[in-house]
Protein backbone atom coordinates (compact mmCIF):
# COMPACT_ATOMS: atom_id res chain seq x y z
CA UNK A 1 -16.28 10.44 -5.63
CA UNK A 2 -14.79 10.88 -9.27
CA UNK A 3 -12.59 8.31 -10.58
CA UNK A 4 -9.71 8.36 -13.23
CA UNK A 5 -8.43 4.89 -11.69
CA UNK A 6 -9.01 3.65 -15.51
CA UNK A 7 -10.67 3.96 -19.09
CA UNK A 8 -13.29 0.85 -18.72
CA UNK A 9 -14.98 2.67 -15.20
CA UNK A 10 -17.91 3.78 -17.59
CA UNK A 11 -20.21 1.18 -18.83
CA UNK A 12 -21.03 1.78 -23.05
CA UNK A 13 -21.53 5.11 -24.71
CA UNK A 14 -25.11 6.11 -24.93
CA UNK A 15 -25.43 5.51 -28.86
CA UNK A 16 -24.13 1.65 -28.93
CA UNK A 17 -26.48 0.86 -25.56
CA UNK A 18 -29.31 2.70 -27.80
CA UNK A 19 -28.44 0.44 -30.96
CA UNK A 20 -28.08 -2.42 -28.54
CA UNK A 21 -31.74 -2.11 -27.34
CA UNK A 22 -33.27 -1.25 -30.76
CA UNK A 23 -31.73 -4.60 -32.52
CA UNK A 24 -32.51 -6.48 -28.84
CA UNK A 25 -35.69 -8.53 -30.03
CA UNK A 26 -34.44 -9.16 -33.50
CA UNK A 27 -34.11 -13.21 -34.34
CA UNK A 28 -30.16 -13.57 -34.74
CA UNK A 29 -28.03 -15.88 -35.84
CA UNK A 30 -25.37 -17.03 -33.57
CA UNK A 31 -21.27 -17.03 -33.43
CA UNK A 32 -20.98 -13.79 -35.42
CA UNK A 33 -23.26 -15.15 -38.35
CA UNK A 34 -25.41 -12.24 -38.18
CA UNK A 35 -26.20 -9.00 -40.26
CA UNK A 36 -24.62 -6.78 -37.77
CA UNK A 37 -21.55 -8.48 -37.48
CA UNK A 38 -20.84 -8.36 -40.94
CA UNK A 39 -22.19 -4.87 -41.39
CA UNK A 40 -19.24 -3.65 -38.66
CA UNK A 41 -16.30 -6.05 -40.84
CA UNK A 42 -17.38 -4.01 -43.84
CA UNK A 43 -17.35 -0.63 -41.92
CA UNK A 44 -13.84 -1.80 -39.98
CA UNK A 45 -12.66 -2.94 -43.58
CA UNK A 46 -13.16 0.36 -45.12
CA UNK A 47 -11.88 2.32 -42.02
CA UNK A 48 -8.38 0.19 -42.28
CA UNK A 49 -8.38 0.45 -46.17
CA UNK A 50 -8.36 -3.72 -46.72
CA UNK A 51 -11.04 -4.40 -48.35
CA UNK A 52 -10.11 -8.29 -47.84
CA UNK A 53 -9.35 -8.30 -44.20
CA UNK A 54 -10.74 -11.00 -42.13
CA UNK A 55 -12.34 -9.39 -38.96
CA UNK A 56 -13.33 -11.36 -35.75
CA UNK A 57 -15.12 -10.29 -32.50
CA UNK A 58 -14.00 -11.29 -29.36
CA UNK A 59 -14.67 -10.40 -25.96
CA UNK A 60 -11.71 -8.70 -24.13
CA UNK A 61 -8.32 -8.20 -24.55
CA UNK A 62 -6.88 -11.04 -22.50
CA UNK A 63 -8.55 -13.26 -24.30
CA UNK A 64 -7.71 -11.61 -27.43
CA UNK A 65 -3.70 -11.75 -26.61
CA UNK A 66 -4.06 -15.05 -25.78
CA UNK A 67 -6.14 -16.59 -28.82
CA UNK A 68 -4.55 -14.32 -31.33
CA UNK A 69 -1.10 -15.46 -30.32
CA UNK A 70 -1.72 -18.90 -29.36
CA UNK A 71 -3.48 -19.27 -33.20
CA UNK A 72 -0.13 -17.88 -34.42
CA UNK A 73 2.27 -19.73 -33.20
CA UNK A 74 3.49 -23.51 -33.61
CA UNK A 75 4.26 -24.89 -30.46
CA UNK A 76 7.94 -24.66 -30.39
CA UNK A 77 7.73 -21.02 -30.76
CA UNK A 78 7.28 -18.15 -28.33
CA UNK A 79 5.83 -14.66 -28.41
CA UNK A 80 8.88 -11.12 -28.27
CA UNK A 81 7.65 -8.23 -25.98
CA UNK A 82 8.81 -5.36 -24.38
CA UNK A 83 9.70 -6.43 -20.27
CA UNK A 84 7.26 -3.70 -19.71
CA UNK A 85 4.34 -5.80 -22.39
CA UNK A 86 0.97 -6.50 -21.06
CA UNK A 87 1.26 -10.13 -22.28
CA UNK A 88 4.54 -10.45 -19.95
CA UNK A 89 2.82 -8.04 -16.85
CA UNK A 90 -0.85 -7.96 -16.62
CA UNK A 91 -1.74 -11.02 -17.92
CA UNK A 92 -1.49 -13.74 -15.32
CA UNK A 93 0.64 -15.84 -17.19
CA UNK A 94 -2.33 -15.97 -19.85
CA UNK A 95 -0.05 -16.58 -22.77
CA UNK A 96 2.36 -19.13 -21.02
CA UNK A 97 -1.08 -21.28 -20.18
CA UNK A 98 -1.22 -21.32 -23.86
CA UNK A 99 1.66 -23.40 -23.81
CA UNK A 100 3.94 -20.42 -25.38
CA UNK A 101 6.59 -18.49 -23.63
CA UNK A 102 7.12 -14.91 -23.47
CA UNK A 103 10.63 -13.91 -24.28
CA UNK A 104 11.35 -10.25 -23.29
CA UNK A 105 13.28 -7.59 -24.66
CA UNK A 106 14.02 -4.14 -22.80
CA UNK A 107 11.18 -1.68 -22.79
CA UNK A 108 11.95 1.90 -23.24
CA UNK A 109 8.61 3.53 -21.91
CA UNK A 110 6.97 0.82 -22.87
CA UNK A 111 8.25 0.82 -26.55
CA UNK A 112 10.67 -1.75 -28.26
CA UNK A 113 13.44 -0.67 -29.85
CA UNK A 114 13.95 -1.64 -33.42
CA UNK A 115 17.53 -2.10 -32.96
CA UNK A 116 17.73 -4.07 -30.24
CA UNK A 117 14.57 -6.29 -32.01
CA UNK A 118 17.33 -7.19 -34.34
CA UNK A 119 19.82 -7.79 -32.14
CA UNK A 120 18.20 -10.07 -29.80
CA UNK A 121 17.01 -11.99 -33.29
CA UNK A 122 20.12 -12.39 -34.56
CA UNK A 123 22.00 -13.15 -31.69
CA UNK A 124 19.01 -16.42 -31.15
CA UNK A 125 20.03 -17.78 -34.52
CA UNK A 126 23.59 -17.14 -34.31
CA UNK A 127 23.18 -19.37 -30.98
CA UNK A 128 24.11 -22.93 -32.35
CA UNK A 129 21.89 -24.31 -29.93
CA UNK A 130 18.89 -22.71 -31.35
CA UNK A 131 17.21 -25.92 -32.15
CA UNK A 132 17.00 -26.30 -28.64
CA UNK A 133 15.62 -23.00 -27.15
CA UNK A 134 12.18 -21.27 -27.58
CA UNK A 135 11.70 -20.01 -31.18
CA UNK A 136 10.77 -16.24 -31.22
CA UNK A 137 7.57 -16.92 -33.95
CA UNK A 138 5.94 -13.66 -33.57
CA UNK A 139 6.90 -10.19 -32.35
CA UNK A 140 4.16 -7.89 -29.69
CA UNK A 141 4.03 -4.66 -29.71
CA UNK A 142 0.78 -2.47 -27.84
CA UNK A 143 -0.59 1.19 -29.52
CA UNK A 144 -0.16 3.21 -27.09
CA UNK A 145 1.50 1.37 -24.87
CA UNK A 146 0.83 0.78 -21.44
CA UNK A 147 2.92 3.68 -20.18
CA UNK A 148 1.01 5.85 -22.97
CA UNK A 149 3.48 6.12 -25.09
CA UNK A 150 3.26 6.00 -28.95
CA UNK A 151 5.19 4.71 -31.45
CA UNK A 152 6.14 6.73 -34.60
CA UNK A 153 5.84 5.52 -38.23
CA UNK A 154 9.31 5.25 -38.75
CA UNK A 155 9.28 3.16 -35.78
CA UNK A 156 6.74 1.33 -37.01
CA UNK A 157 8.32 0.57 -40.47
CA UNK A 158 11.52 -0.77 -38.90
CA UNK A 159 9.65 -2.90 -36.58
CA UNK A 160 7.95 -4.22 -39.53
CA UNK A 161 10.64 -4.55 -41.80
CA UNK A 162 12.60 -6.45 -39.39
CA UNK A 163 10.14 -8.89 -38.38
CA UNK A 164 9.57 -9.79 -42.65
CA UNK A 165 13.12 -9.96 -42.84
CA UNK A 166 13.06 -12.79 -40.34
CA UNK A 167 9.78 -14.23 -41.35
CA UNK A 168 7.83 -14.06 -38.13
CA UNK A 169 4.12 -11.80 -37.85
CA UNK A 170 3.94 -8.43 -36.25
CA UNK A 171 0.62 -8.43 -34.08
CA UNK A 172 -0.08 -4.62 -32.31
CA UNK A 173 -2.24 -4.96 -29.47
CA UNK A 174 -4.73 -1.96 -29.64
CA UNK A 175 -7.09 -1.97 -26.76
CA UNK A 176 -6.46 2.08 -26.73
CA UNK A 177 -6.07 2.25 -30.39
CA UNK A 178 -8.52 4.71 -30.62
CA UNK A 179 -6.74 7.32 -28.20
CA UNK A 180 -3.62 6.85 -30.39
CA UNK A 181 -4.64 7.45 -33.57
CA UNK A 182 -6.87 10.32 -32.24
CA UNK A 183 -3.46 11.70 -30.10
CA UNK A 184 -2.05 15.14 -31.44
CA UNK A 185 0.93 15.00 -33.08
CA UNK A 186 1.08 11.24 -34.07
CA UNK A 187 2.01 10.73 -37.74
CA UNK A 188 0.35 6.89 -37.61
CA UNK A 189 -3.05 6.39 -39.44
CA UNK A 190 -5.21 3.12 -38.75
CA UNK A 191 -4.58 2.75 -42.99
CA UNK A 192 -0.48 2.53 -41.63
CA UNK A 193 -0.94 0.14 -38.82
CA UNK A 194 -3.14 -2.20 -41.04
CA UNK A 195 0.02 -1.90 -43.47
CA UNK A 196 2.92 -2.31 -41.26
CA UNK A 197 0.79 -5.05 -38.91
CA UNK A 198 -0.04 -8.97 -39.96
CA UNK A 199 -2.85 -8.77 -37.12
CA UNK A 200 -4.20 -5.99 -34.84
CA UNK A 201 -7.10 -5.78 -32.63
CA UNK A 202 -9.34 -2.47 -32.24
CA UNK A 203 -10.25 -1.98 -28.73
CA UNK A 204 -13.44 -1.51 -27.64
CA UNK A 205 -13.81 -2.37 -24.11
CA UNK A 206 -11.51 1.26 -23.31
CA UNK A 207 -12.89 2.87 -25.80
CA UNK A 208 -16.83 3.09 -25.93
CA UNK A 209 -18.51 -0.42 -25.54
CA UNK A 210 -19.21 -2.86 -22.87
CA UNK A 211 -16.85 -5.45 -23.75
CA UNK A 212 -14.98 -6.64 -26.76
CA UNK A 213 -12.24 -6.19 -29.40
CA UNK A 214 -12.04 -6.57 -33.14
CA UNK A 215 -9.33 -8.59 -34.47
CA UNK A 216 -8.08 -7.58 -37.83
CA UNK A 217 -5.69 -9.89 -40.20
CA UNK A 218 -4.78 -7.20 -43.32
CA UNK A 219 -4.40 -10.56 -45.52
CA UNK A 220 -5.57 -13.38 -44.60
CA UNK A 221 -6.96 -15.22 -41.10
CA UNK A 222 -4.79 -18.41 -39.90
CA UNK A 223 -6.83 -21.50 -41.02
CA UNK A 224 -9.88 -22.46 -38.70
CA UNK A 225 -8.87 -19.23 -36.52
CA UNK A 226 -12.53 -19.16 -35.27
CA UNK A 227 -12.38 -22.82 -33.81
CA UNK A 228 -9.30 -21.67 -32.23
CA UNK A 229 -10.93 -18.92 -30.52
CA UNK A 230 -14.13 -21.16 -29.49
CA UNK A 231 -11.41 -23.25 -28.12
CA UNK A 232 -10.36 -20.60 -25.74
CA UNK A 233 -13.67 -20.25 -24.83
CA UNK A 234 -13.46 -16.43 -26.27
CA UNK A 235 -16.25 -17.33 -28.52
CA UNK A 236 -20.00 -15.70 -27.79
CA UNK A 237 -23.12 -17.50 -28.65
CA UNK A 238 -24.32 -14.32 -28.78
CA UNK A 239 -22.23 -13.01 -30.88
CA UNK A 240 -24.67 -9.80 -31.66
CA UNK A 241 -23.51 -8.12 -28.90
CA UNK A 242 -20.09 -7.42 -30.56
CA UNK A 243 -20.97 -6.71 -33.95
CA UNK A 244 -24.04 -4.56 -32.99
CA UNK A 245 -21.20 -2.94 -30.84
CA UNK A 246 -18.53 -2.41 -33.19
CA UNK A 247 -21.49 -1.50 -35.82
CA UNK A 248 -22.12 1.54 -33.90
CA UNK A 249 -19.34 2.53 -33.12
CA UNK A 250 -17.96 2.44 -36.88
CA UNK A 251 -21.25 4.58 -38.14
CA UNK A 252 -20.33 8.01 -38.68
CA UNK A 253 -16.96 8.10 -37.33
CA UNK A 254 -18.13 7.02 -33.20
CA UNK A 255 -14.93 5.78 -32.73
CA UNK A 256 -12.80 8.35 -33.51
CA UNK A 257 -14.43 11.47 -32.23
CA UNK A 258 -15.08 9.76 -28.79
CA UNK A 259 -11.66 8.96 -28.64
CA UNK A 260 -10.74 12.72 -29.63
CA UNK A 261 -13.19 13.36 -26.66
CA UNK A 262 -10.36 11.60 -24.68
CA UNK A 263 -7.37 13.44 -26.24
CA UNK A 264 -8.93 16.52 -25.45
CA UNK A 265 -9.85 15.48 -22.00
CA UNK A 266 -6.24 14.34 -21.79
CA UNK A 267 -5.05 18.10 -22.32
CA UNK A 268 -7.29 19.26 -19.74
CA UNK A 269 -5.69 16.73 -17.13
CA UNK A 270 -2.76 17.51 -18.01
CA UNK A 271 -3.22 21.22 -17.62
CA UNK A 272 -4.04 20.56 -14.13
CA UNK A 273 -1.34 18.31 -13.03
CA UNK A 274 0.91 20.91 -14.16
CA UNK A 275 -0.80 23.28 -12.49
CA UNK A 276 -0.47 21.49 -9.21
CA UNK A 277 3.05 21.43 -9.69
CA UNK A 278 3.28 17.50 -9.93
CA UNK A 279 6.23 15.36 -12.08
CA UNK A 280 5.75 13.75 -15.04
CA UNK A 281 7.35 10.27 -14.34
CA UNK A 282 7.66 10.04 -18.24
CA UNK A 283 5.40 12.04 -21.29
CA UNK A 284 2.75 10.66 -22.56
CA UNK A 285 0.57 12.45 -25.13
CA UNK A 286 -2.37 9.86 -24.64
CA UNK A 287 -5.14 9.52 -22.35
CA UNK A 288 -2.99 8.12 -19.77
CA UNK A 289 -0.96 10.35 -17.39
CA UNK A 290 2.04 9.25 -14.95
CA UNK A 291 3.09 11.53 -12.27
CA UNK A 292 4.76 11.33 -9.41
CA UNK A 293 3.59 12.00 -6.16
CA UNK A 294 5.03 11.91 -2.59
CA UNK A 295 3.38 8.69 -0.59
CA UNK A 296 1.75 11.59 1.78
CA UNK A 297 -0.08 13.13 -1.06
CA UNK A 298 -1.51 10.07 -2.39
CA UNK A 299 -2.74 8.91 1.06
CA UNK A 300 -4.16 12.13 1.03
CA UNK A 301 -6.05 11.96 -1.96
CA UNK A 302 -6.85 8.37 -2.16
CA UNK A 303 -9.93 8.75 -0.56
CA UNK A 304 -11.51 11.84 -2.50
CA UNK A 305 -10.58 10.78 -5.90
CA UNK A 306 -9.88 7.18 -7.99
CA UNK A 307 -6.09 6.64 -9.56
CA UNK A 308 -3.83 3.71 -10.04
CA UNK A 309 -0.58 2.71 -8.02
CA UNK A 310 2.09 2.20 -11.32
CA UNK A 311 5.32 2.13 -9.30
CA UNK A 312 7.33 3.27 -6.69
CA UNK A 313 9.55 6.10 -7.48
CA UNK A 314 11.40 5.84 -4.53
CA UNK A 315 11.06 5.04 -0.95
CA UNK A 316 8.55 8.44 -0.08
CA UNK A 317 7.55 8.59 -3.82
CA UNK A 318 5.15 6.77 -6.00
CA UNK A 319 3.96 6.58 -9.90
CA UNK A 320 0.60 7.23 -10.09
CA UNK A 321 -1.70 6.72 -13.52
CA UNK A 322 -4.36 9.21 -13.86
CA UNK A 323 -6.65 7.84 -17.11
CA UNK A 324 -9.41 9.44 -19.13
CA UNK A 325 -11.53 8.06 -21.58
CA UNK A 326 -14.36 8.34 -24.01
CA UNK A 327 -16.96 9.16 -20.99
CA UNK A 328 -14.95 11.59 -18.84
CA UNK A 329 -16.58 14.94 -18.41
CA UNK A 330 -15.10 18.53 -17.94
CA UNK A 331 -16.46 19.01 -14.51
CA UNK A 332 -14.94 15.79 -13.56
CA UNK A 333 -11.16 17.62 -14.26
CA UNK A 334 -12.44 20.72 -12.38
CA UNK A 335 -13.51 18.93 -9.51
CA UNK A 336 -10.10 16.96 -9.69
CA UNK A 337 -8.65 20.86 -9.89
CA UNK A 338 -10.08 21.94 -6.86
CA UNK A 339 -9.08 18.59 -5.01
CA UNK A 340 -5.35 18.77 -5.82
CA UNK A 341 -5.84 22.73 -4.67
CA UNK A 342 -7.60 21.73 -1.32
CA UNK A 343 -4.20 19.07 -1.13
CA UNK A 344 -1.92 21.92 -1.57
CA UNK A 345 -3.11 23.85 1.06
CA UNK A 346 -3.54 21.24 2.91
CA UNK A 347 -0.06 19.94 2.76
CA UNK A 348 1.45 20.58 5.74
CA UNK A 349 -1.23 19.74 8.39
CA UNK A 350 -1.68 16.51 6.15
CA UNK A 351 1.93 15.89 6.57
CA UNK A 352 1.76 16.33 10.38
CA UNK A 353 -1.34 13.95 10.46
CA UNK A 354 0.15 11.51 9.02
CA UNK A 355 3.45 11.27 10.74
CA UNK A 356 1.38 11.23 14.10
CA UNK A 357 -0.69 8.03 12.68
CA UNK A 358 1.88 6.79 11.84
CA UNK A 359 4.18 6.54 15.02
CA UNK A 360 0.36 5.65 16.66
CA UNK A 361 0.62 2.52 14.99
């Protein structure tokens, strides 16, 4: 059965397991102390164009949400995301255990809107019982975003301009970064989003290692940010197996060509969707694809092939997300090809089956 339920099915791409079994017997030091560690700041340093960025590893992206924002933020003050935010979805409430709310703005495929950022900012302090209510301390924003979607770098300048006007840190969530910045068409460089950002985290999990992200602060780390994240228990004693990680993947450009790998894998997936005359629910140009699908079809194909439930369209239609990554090959998409072709001839009788189960039951 092939699977394009999500981009963290593989395991780790070939060349970081290799460099994690070379470097396995080596005598390390612990917490991120060790040679490796700093090796992949200095390459991740370079790559964003700070030369004095503080980088941490940490070991998922939950965590990372949580620890980043929870470091951030006094206690009186909350976290702005899109409705549509992982940190307000998918999170189980991870940021609100923190002891810091999540106040939502709309989401327009997943993006915020720069205008209504200001709005809803304005309109808090204009609110003369401010003092009162949940300070918005920090503004969230996710590259792409979880409905694919990617923000420009106009978009990302206003963003940015209107969280300095107001005084509070922009931090970009970028477990996909890689597929972003690797997506055709975008006009957003890593060198931008380290510019426009006062922390972002480069995904690794989704994009070519077993687990962890590395969190980047352009200027300057909040004090003691590394007890914080020991706190939160996001903290590895063996902290090797990030920065051997993150070392490989930032030798001779890993990152970005498997994530092109993706993109182009993306087109592919997209060619056959189209092909099988399937909706877009909305465009995405990243490795994430949303299409809609009557409820027959996808009991159909749910047991021949892995996707995600996203939404329901309607009551006989349904979002589905078909995702590629780093690790998907070409004969994967062809066999996907030939499966949607077997469900378009099969459509009818399919149809007929499943009525007839269904008035069974």
């Amino acid at each position: 059965m092939i699977s394009f339920e999500n981009d963290y099915i593989q395991g780790a791409h070939p060349d970081v397991l290799k460099r994690l079994l070379e470097t396995n017997m080596e005598p390390l030091s612990g917490y991120g102390s060790d040679p490796y560690c700093e090796s992949a700041r200095e390459k991740i340093r370079r790559a964003c164009g700070c030369v004095e960025a503080d980088v941490f590893f940490l070991v998922g992206g939950t965590q990372t949400n949580a620890v980043v924002i929870d470091g951030m933020l006094g206690g009186y003050e909350g976290v702005v995301a899109a409705e549509t935010g992982h940190v307000a979805v998918h999170e189980a409430g991870a940021v609100e255990f923190t002891g810091h709310k999540v106040l939502t703005v709309p989401g327009h495929n997943g993006k915020i809107d720069g205008g209504e950022l200001a709005e809803f900012l304005e309109g808090f302090y204009q609110d003369e019982n401010h003092e009162h209510m949940v300070f918005p301390g920090m503004v969230y924003i996710s590259h792409p975003t979880e409905y694919g979607t990617l923000y420009t770098n106009e978009e990302f300048r206003q963003i940015s301009g209107i969280c300095r006007r107001y005084g509070i840190p922009l931090f970009l969530d970028g477990a996909r970064l890689g597929y972003g910045l690797m997506s055709r068409g975008t006009d957003v460089t890593l060198e931008d989003i380290a510019g426009f950002c006062d922390v972002f985290y480069i995904g690794g999990t989704k994009v070519g290692a077993l687990c962890g992200e590395a969190v980047v602060f352009p200027k300057k780390a909040p004090r003691h940010f590394l007890t914080t994240v020991k706190q939160h228990g996001a903290l590895l004693a063996k902290g090797r197996l990030l920065g051997v990680q993150f070392d490989a993947l930032f030798t001779d450009d890993l990152y970005f060509r498997i994530s092109r790998h993706a993109v182009e894998m993306a087109d592919e997936l997209r060619r056959v969707l189209e092909k099988s005359g399937l909706t877009y629910a909305w465009e995405s140009p990243t490795n994430q694809q949303f299409v809609i699908m009557e409820d027959e079809q996808v009991r159909y194909l749910k047991d021949k092939v892995g996707f995600s439930f996203w939404e329901k369209a309607d009551e006989t239609h349904t979002v589905v997300r078909f995702a590629v990554s780093w690790g998907t090959a070409p004969e994967e998409i062809r066999e996907l090809e030939r499966l949607l072709g077997e469900m378009d001839a099969a459509e009818p009788e399919g149809r007929n089956d499943s009525r007839e189960a269904e008035k069974e039951q």
